[in-house]
C-alpha atoms as a PDB file:
ATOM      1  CA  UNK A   1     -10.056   2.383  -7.588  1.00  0.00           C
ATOM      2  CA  UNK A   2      -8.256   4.683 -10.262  1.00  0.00           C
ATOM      3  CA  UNK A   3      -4.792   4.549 -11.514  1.00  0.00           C
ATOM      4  CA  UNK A   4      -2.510   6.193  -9.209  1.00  0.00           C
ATOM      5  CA  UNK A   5      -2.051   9.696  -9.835  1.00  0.00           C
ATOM      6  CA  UNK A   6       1.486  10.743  -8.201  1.00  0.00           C
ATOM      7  CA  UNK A   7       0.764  14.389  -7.321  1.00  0.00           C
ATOM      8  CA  UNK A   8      -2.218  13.638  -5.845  1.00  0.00           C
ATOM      9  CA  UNK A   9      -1.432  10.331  -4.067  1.00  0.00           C
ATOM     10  CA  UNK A  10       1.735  12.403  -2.967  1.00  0.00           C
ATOM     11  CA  UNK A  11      -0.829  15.382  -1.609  1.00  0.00           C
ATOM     12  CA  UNK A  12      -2.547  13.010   0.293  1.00  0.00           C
ATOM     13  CA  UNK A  13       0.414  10.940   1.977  1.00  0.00           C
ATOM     14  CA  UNK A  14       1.704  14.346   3.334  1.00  0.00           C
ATOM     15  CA  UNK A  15      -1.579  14.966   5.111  1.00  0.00           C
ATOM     16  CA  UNK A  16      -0.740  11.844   7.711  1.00  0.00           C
ATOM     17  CA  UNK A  17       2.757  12.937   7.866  1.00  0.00           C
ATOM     18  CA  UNK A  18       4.081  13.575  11.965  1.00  0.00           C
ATOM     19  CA  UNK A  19       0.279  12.070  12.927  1.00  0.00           C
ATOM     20  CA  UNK A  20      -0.185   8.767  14.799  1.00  0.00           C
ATOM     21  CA  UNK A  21      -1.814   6.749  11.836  1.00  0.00           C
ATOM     22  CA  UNK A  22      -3.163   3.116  11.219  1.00  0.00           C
ATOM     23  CA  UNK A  23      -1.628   1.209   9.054  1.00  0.00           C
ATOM     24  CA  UNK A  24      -2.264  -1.749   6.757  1.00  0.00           C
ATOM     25  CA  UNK A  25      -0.057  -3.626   4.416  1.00  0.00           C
ATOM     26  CA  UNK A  26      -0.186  -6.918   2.751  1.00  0.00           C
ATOM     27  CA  UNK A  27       1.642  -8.789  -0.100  1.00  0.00           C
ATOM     28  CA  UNK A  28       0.601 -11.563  -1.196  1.00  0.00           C
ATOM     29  CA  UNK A  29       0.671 -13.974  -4.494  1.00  0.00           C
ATOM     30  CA  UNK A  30      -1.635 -16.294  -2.862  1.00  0.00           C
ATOM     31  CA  UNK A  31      -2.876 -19.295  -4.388  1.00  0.00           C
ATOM     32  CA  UNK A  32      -1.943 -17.730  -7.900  1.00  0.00           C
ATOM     33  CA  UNK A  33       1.744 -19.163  -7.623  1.00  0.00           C
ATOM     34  CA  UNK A  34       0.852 -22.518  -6.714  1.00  0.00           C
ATOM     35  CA  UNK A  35      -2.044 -23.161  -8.202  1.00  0.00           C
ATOM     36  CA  UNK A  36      -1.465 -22.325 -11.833  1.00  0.00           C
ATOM     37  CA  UNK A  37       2.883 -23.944 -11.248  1.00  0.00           C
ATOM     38  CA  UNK A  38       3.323 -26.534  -8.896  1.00  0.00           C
ATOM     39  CA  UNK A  39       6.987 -25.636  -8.121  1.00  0.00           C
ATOM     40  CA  UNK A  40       6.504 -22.136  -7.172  1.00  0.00           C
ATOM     41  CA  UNK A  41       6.159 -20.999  -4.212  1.00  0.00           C
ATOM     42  CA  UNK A  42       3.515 -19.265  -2.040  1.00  0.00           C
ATOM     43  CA  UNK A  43       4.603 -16.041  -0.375  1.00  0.00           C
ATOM     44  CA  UNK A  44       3.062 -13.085   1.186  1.00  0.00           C
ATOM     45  CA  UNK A  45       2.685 -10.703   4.236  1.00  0.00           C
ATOM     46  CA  UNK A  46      -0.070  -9.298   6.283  1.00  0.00           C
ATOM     47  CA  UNK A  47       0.531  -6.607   9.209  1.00  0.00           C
ATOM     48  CA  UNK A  48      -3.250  -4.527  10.225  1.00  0.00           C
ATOM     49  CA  UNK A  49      -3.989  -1.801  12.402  1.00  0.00           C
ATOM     50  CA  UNK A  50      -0.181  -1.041  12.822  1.00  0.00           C
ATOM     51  CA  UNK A  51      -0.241   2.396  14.670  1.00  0.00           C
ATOM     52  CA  UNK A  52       3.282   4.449  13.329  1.00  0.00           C
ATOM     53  CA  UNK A  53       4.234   7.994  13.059  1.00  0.00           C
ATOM     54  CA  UNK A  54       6.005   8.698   9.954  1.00  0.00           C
ATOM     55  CA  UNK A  55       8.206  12.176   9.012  1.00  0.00           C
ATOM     56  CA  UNK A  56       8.578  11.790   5.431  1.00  0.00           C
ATOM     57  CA  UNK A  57       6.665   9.378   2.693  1.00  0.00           C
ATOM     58  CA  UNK A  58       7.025   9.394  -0.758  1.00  0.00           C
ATOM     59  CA  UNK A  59       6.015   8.252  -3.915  1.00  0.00           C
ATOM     60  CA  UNK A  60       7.761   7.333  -6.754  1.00  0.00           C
ATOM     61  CA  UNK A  61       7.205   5.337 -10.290  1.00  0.00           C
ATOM     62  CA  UNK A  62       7.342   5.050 -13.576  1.00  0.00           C
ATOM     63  CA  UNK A  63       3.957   5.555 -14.908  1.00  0.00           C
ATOM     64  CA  UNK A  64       3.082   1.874 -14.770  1.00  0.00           C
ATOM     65  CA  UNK A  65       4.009   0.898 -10.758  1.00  0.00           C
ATOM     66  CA  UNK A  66       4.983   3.121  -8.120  1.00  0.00           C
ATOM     67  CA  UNK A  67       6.690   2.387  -4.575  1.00  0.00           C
ATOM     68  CA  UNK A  68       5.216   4.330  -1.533  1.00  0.00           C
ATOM     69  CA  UNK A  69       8.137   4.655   1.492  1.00  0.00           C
ATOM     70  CA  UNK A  70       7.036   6.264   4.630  1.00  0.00           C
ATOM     71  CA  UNK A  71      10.186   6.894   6.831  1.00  0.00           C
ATOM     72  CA  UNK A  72       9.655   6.580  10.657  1.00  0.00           C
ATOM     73  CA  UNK A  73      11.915   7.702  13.299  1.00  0.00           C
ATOM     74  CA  UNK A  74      13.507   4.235  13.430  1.00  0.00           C
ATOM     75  CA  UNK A  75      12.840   2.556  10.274  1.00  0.00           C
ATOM     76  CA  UNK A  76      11.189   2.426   7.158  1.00  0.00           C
ATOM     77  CA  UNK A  77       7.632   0.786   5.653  1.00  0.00           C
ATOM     78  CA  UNK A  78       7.247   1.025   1.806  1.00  0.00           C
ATOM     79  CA  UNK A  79       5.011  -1.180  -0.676  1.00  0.00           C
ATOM     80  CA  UNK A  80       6.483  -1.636  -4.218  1.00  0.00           C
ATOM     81  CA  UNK A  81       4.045  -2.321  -7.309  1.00  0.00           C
ATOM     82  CA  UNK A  82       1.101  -0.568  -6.562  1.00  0.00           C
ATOM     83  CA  UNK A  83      -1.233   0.864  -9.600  1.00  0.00           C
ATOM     84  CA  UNK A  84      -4.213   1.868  -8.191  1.00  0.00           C
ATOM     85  CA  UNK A  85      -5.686   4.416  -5.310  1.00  0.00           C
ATOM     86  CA  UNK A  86      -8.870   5.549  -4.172  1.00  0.00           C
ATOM     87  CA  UNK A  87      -9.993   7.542  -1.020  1.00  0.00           C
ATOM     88  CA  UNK A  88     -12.506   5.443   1.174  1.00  0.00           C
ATOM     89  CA  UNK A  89     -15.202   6.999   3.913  1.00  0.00           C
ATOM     90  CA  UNK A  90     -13.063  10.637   3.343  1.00  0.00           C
ATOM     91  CA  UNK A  91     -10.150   9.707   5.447  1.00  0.00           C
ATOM     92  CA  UNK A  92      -8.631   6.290   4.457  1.00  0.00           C
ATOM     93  CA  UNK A  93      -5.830   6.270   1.672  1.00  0.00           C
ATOM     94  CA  UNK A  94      -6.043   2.878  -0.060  1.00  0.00           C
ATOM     95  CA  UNK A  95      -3.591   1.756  -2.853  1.00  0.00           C
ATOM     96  CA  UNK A  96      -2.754  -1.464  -4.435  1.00  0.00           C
ATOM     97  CA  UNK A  97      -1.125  -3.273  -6.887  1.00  0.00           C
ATOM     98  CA  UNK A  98      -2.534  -5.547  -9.047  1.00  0.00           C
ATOM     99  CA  UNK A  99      -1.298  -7.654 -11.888  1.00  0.00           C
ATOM    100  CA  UNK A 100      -1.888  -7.925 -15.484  1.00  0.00           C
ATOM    101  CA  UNK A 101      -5.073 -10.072 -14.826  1.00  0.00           C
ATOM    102  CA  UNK A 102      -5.775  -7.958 -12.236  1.00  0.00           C
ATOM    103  CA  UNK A 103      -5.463  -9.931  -9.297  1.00  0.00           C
ATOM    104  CA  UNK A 104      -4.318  -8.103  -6.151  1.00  0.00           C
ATOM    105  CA  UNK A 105      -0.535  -8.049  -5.158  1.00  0.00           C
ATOM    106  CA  UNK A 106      -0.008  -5.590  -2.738  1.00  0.00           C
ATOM    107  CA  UNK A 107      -1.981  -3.350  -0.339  1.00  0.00           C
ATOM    108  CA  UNK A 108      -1.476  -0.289   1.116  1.00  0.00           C
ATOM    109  CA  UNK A 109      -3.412   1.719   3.267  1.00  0.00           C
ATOM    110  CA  UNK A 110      -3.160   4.779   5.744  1.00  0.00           C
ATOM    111  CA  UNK A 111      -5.928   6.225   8.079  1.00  0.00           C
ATOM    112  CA  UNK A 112      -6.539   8.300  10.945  1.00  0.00           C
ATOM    113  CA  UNK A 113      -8.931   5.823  12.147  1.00  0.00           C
ATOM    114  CA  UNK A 114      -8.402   1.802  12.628  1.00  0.00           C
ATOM    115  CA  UNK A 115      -9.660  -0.286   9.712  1.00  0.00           C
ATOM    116  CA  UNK A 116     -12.613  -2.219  11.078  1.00  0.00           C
ATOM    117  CA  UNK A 117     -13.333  -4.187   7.725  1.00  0.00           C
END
């Protein structure tokens, strides 16, 4: 993965717009919170192979973490904190966030295909 370049990232979101796409998302600070401070707590979410439509997605940030939105017909999906993106077997947009150690927060990804891995 590279840092996340907006124009391109933003390029490449607008290909999937008003297609049926798979979706994956996750947040997660895992065993990080707990394990290094007993008090805090564990928290994260997982949602895979999500099939949406979306009309609009955007990115935003300030050179450091961006937030992706893609707005659906009924709703909204977006992912705050992500750093990084790459594009994986020519059709799968993956970003994520990761933090100072560089330990994986957040997860985003968008394909045409469903993720198998």
């Amino acid at each position: 993965m590279k840092p996340i370049e907006i124009k391109k990232v933003q390029n490449t979101l607008n290909k999937y717009k008003d297609k049926e796409v798979y979706v994956h998302l996750e947040t997660t600070n895992g065993a990080y919170a707990s394990h290094f401070n007993d008090k805090a707590y564990n928290v994260g979410a997982y949602i895979r192979n999500a099939k949406v439509r979306f009309n609009q997605a955007k990115i935003i940030g300030d050179g450091k973490s961006y937030r992706v939105g893609l707005k659906m017909e009924i709703g909204w999906i977006y992912a705050e904190g992500l750093t990084d993106w790459t594009i994986h077997e020519e059709t799968k947009l993956l970003m994520a966030g990761h933090d100072r150690e560089g330990r994986l927060m957040v997860s985003l990804e968008i394909s045409d295909t469903p993720f198998s891995y």
